[in-house]
Protein backbone atom coordinates (compact mmCIF):
# COMPACT_ATOMS: atom_id res chain seq x y z
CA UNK A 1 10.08 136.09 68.55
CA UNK A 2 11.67 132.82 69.74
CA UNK A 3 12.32 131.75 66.27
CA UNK A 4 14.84 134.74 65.43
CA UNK A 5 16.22 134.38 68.72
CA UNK A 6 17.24 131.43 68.02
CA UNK A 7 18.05 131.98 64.74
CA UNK A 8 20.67 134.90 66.10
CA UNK A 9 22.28 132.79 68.42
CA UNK A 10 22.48 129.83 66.03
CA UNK A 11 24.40 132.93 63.43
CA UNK A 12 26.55 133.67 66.65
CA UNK A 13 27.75 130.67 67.41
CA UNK A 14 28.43 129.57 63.19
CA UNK A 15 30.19 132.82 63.06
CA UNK A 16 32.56 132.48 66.56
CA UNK A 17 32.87 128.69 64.70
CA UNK A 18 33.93 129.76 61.22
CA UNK A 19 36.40 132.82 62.49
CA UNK A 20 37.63 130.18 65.31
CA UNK A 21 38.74 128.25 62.59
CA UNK A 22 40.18 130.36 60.95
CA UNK A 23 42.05 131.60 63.33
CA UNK A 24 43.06 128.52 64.01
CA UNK A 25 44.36 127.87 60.13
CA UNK A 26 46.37 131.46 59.97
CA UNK A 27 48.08 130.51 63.10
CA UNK A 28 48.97 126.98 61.82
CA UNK A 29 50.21 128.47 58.30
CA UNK A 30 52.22 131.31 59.84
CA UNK A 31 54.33 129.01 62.27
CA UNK A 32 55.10 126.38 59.11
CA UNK A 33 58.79 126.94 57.60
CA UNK A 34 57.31 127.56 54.34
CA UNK A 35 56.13 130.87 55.34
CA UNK A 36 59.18 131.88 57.74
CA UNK A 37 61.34 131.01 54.44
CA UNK A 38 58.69 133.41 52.80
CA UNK A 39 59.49 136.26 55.23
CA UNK A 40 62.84 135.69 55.69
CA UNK A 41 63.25 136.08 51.97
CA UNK A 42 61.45 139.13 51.58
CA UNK A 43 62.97 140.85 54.80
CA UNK A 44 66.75 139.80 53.47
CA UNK A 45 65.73 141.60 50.01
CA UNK A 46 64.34 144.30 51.98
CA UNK A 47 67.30 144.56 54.15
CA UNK A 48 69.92 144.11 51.99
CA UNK A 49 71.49 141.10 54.20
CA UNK A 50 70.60 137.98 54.67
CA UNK A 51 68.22 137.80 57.91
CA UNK A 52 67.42 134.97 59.48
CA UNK A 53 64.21 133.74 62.12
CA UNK A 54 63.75 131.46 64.35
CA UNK A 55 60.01 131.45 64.94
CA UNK A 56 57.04 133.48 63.21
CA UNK A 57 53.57 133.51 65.37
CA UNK A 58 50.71 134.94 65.70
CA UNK A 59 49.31 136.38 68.81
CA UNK A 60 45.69 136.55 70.28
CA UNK A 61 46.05 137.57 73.88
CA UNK A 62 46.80 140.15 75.77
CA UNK A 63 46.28 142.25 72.14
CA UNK A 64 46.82 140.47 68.63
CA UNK A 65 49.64 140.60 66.84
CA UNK A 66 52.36 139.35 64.15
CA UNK A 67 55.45 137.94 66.22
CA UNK A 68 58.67 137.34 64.37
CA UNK A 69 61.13 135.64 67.09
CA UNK A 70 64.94 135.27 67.31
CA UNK A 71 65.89 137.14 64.35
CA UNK A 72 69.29 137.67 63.32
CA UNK A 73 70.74 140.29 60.34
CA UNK A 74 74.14 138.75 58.98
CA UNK A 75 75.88 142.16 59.02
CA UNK A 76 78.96 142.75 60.35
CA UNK A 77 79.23 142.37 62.99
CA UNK A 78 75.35 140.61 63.74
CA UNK A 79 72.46 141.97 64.90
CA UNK A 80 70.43 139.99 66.89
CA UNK A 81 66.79 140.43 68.14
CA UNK A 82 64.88 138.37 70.56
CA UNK A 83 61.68 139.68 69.67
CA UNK A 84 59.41 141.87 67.54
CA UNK A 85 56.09 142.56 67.66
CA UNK A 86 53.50 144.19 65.29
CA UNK A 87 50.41 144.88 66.15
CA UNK A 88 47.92 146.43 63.58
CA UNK A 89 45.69 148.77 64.49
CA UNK A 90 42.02 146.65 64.25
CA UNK A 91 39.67 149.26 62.69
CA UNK A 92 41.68 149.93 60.12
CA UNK A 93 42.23 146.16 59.42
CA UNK A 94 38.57 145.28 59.52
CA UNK A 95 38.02 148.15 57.28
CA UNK A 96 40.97 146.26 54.82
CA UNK A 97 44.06 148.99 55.35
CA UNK A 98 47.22 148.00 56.99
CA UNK A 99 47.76 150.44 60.13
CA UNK A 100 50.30 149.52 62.75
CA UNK A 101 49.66 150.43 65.95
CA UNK A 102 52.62 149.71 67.95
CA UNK A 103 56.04 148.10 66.69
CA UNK A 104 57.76 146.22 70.29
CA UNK A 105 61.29 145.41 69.55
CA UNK A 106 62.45 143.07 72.87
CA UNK A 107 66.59 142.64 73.60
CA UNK A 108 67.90 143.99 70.49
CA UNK A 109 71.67 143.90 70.44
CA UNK A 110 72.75 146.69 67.99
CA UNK A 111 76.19 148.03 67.04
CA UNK A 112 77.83 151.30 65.75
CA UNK A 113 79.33 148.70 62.98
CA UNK A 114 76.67 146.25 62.23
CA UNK A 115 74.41 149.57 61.16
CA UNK A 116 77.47 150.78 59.10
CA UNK A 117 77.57 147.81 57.32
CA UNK A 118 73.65 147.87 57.09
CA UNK A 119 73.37 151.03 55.57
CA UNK A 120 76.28 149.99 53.20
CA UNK A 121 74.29 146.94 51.60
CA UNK A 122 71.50 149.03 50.88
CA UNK A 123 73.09 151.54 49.27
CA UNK A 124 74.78 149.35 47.48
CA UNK A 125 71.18 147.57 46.53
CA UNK A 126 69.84 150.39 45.89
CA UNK A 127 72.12 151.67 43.36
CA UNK A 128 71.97 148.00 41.57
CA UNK A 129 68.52 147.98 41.25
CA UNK A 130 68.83 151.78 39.57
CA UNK A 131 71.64 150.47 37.06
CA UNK A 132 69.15 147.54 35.87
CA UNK A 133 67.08 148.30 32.52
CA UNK A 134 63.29 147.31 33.50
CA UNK A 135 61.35 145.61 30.05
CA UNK A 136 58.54 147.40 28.61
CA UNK A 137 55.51 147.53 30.44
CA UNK A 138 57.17 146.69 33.70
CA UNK A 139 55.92 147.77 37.13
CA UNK A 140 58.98 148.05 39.70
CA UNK A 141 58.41 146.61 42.83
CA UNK A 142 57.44 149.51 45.43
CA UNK A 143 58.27 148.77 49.24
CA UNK A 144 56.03 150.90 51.20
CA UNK A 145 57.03 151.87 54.78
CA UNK A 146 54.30 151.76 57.03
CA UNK A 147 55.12 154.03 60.03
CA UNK A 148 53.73 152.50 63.46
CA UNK A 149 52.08 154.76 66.16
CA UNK A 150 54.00 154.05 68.41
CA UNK A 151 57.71 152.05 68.90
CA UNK A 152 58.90 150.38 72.28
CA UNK A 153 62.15 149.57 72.60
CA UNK A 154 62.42 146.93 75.29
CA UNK A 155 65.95 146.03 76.93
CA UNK A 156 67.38 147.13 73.95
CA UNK A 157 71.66 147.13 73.91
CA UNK A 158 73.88 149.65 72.16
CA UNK A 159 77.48 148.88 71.28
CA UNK A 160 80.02 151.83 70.46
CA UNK A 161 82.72 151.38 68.18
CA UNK A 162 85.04 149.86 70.77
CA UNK A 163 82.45 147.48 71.66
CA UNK A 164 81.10 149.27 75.07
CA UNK A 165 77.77 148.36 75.49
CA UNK A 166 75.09 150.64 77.09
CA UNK A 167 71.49 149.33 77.53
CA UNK A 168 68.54 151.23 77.31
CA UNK A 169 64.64 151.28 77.26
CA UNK A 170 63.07 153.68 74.80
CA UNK A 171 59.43 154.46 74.46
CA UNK A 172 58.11 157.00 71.03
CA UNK A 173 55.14 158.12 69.60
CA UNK A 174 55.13 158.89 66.21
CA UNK A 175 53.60 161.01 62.91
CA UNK A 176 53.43 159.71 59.65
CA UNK A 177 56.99 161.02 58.44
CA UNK A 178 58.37 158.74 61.50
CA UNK A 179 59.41 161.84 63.79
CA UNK A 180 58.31 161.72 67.18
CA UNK A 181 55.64 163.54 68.72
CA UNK A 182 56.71 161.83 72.41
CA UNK A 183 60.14 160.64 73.20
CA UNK A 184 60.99 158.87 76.64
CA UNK A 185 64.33 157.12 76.96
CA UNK A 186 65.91 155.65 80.04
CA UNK A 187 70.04 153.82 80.36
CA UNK A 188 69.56 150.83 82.36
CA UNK A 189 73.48 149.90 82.49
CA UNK A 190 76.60 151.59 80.87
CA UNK A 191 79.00 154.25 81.61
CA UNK A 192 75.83 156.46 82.06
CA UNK A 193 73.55 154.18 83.97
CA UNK A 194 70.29 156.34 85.23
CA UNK A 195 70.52 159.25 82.49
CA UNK A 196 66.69 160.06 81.53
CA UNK A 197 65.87 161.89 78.49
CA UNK A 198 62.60 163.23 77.79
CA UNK A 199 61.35 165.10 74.38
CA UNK A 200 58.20 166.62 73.57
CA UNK A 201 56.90 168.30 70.39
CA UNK A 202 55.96 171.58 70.29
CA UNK A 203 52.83 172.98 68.76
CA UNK A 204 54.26 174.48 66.06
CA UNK A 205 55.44 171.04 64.76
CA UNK A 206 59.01 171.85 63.80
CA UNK A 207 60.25 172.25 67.46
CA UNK A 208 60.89 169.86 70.41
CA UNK A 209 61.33 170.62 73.82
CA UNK A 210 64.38 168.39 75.26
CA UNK A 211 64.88 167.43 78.86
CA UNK A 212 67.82 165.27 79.84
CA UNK A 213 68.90 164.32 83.37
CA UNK A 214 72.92 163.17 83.05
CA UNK A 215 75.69 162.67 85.74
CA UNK A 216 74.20 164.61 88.24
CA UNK A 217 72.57 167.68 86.57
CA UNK A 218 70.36 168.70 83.53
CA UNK A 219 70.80 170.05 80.03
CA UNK A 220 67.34 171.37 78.85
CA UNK A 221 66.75 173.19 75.45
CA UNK A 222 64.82 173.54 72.22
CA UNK A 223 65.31 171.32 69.13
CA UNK A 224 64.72 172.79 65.30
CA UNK A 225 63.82 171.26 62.67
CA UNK A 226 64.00 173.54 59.07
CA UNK A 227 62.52 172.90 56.06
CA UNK A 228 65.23 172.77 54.01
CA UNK A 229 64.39 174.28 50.02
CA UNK A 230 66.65 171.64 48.50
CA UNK A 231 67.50 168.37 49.57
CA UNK A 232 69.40 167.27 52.90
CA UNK A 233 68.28 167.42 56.38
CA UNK A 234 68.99 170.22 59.11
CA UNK A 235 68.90 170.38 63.00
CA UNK A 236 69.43 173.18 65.38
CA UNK A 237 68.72 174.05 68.68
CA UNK A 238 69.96 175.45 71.71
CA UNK A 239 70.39 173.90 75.74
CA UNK A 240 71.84 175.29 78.64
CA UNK A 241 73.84 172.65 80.64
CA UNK A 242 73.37 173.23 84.57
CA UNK A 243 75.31 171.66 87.78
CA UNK A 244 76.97 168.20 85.52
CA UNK A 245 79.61 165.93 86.40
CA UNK A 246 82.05 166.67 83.82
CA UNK A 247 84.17 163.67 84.88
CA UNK A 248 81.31 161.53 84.03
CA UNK A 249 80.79 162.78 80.58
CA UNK A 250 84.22 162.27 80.04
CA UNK A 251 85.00 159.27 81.43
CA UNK A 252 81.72 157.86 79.38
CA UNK A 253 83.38 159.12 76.30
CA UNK A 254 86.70 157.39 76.91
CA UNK A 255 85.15 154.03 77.54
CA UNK A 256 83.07 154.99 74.05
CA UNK A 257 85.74 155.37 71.79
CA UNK A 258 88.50 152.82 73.88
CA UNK A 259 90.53 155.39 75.24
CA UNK A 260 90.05 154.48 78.74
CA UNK A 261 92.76 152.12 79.43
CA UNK A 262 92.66 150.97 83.08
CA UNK A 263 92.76 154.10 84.20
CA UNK A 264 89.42 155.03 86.19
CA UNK A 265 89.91 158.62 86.11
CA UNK A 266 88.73 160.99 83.67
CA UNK A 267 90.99 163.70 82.29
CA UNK A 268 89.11 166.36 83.91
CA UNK A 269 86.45 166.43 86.57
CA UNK A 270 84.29 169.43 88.32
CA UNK A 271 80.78 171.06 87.93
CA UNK A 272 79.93 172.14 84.47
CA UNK A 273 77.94 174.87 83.34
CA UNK A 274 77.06 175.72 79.77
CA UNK A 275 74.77 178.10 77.31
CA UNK A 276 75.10 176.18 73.55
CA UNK A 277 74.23 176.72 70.11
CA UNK A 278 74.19 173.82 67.79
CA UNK A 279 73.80 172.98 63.80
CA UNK A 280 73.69 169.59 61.94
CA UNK A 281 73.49 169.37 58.20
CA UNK A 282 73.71 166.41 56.40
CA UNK A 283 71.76 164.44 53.75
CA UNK A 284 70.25 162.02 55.69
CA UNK A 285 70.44 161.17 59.38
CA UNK A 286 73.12 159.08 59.42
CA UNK A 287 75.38 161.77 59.02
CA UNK A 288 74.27 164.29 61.14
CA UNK A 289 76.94 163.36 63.58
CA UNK A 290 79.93 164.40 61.28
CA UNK A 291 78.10 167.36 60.04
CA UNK A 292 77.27 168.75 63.77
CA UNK A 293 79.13 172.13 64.42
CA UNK A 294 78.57 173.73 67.91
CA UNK A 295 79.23 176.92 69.67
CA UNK A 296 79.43 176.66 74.17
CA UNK A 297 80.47 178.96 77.02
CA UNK A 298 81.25 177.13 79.97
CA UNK A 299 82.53 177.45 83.32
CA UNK A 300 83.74 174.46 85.13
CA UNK A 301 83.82 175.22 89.29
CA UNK A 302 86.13 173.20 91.27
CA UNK A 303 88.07 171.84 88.11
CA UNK A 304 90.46 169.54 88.28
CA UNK A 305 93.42 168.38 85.58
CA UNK A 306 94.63 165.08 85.50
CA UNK A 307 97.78 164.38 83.84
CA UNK A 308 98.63 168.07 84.41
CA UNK A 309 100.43 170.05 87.02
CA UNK A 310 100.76 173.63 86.25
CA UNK A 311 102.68 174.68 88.78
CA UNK A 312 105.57 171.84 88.42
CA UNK A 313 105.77 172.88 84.86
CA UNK A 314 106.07 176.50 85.59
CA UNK A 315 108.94 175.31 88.27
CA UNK A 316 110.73 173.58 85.67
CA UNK A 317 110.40 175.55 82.87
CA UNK A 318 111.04 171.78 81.21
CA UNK A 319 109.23 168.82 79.52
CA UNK A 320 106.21 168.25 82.31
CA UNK A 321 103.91 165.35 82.45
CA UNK A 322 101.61 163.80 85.00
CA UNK A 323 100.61 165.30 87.93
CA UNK A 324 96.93 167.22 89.04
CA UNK A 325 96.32 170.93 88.45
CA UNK A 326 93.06 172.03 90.67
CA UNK A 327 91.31 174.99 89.73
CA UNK A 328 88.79 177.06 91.69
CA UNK A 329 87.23 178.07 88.06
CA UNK A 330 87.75 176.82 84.19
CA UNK A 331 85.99 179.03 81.94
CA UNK A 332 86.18 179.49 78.15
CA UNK A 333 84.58 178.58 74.79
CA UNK A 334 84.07 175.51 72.79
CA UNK A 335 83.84 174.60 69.39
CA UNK A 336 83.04 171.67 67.72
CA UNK A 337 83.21 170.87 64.11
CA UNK A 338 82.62 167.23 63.75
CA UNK A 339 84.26 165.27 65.78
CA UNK A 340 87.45 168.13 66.09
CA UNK A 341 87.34 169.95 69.45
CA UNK A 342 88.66 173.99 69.77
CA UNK A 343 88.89 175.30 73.26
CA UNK A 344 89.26 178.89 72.80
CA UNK A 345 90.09 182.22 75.34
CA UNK A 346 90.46 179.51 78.59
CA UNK A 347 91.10 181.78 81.32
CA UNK A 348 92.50 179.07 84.56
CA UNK A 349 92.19 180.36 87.96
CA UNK A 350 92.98 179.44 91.53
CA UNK A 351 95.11 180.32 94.47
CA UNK A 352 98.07 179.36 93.31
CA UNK A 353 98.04 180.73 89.42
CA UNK A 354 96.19 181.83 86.64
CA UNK A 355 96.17 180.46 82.91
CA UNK A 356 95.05 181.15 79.95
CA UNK A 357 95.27 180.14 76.10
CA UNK A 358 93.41 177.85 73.23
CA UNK A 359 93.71 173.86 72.71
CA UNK A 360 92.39 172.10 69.69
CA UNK A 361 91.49 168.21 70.60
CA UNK A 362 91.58 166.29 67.09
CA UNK A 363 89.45 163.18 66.46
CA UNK A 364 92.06 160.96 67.37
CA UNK A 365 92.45 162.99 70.76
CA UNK A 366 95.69 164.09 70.00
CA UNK A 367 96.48 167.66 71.78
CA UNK A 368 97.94 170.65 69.90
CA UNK A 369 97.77 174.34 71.50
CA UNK A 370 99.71 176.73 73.98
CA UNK A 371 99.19 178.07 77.24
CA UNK A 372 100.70 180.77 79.13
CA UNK A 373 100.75 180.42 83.18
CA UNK A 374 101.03 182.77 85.89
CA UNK A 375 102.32 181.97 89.39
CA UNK A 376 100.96 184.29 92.40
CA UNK A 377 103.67 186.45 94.23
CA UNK A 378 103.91 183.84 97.15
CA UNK A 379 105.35 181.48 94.42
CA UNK A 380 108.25 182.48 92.79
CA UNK A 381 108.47 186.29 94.29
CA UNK A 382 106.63 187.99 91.32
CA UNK A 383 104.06 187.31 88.71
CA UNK A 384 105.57 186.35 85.43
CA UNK A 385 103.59 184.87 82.22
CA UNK A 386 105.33 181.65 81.32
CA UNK A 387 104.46 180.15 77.63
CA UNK A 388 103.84 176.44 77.69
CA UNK A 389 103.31 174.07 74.45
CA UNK A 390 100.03 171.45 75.22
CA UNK A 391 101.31 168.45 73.38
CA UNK A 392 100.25 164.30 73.96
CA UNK A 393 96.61 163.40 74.21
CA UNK A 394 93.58 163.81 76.18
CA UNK A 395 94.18 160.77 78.73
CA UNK A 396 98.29 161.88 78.69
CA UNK A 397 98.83 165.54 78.29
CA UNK A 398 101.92 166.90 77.92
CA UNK A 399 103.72 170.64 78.49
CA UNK A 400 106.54 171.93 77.34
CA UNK A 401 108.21 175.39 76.97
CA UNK A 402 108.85 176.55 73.04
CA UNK A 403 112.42 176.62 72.05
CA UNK A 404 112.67 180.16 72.50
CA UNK A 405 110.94 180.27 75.69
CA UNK A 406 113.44 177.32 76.84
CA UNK A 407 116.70 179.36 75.56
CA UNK A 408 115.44 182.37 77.46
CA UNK A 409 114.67 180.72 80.65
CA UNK A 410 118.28 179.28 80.28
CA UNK A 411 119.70 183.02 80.02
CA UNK A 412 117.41 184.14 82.82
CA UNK A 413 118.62 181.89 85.47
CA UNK A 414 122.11 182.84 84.80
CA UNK A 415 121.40 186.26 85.13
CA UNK A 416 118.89 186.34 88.05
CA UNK A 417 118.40 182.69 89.47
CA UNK A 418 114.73 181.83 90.35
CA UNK A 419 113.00 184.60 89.21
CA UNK A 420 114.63 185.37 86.12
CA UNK A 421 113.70 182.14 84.80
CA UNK A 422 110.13 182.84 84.35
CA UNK A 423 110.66 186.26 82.88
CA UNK A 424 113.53 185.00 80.44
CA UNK A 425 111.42 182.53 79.09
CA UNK A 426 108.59 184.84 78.79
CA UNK A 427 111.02 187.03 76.67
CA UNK A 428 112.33 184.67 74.72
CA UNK A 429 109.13 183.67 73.82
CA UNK A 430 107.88 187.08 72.88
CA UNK A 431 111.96 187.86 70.60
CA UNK A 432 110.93 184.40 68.97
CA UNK A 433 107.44 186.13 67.56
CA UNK A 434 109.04 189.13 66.61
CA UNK A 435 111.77 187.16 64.66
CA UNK A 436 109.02 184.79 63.26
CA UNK A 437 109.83 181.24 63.81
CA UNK A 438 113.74 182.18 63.81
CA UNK A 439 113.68 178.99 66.78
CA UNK A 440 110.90 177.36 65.43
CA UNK A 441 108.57 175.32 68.49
């Protein structure tokens, strides 16, 4: 009985010895530059850019795993990476299949730019490699993606087209067609610094429950995910939008696409409140942004309008910019079809006047619709409609009466100063619809 327990132990320890070793001979073999050349070549054909590492290890403690360090992707601009880690899943591996447990990307500065350029090479590769004539018998090269459990995005930095950087850690378990099952993200610095988003999949498998905390309130909802007959991809879903910051939001958005200038202020602020409907169709997900079309009702309490006073231009019945319009409530609907905004049946109120009209916002955030204003009694003696053009951009609005509107209001105060201004340009405006353009804008 001594004999085989000795005989064990003496197996033990050649065993411990012989994987020790070679343990010890992967490790020194994966740091040489021979085999970082190796896997920088096959990444860059992978990629479609030429990528670049500083350090390839292997780790044993706390967990084992592949570590590729200080990796760069020569896009345009760069992306750079600090770290990434692989780790396999072991049963699997012992059993001789390749199962990745978790994928930890550390400090990964990305861009809106360097992925467009990303995405460009491969297409680019991709339809090269289609164009060339493979000889008989050939096998073409298959890259197989191996979807990790789970992905960890560590510190990670996100640069908008301008260049506004917003960091973030992101935390996602997986299935096998890379969609997650578990979704937790958290902004550690940016124009939206403490947002939390939280997404869970629903039993059926198609649907995710969203969560998001942002600028002071909470948009919750359902996400949809079709199966599509043909090709393409398609999202829906539907959130309701309670007790946010809309000056936030839009001051977040300014700073995203450069608009911001150095002025702090948003162009509007107040308490938004929202019921939406949402689709996004596209062939892959890259596009889903352009594709998205969207359908609100909102109501903004305590609104204010920078860049706006309502009751100057009224006053005038001139060119009117600058200026703060506050309104007790903004309420209307939205719609979005790409990146084109349509406010639609706004209806303005507050002490001092009422408003309502439409306003289209274009991608470039140029302003294009028509208003009509009413002052209260106290004002200008009686309530009269007065149409107003919405001209400039978001971050400088601009009002101005239509030509008819303007002739009218010039007739009016001749005939009746004070009030008859308002009411001649409200009839001039109304002639100039019945003649059809006869004045033009």
């Amino acid at each position: 009985m001594r004999r085989i327990g000795r005989w064990l132990l003496l197996t033990f320890v050649l065993t411990s010895v012989l994987l020790s070793v070679a343990l010890f001979l992967l490790v020194r073999w994966v740091g040489t530059d021979d085999f970082r050349s190796r896997v920088q070549a096959q990444a860059s054909e992978v990629a479609g850019r030429e990528v670049r590492l500083g350090e390839v290890t292997v780790d044993v403690w706390p967990l084992p795993a592949v570590a590729l360090n200080r990796v760069e992707l020569a896009t345009q601009p760069a992306i750079h990476i600090a770290r990434i880690e692989v780790r396999p899943v072991l049963p699997a591996l012992f059993s001789g299949r390749l199962e990745l447990s978790t994928l930890l990307v550390r400090q990964a500065d990305l861009s809106q730019a360097a992925l467009d350029d990303l995405r460009a090479a491969q297409r680019s590769s991709r339809k090269s490699q289609a164009g060339q004539a493979q000889p008989p018998g050939a096998v073409a090269d298959v890259v197989q993606v191996i979807v990790p459990r789970r992905v960890v995005l560590d510190s990670a930095t996100w640069r908008s087209g301008n260049g506004s950087a917003t960091m973030f850690n992101a935390d996602a378990r997986l299935d096998l067609q890379a969609l997650p099952d578990e979704l937790n993200l958290t902004v550690l610095a940016g124009s939206l610094q403490g947002t939390r988003l939280a997404v869970q999949r629903m039993p059926t498998k198609a649907e995710w429950d969203l969560d998001l905390e942002i600028a002071g309130g909470t948009v919750k909802g359902r996400l949809q995910l079709p199966q599509l007959p043909g090709p393409g991809l398609e999202l829906t879903g539907q959130f309701e939008t309670r007790n946010v910051e809309l000056g936030v939001l839009l001051r977040a958005q300014q700073l995203e696409q450069g608009a911001g200038g150095a002025d702090p202020r948003a162009a509007m602020g107040g308490k938004l409140e929202a019921s939406t409907t949402f689709r996004a169709r596209a062939a892959d997900w890259g596009g889903l942004r352009e594709g998205l079309q969207t359908e609100s009702r909102f109501v903004v309490h305590q609104a204010v309008i920078h860049g706006i006073d309502l009751v100057k231009a009224v006053r005038s019945v001139g060119l009117s910019r600058g200026g703060v319009t506050r309104l007790d409530t903004l309420a209307g609907q939205v719609r979005t079809r790409g990146r084109t905004v349509e406010l639609r049946n706004l209806v303005a109120s507050s002490g001092a006047l009422s408003a309502g009209g439409q306003v289209t916002i274009a991608p470039d955030r140029q302003l294009q619709g028509r208003i009509e204003v009413n002052l209260g009694a106290k004002m200008v003696g009686t309530a009269v409609g007065v149409p107003l053009l919405v001209e400039g951009t978001l971050d400088k609005p601009q009002l101005r009466l239509t030509r008819a509107a303007l002739a009218g209001a010039a007739i009016g105060t001749l005939i009746m100063p004070g009030v008859g201004t308002g009411a001649g340009a409200t009839l001039g405006d109304k002639i100039s619809n019945g003649l059809k353009g006869l004045f033009g804008k």
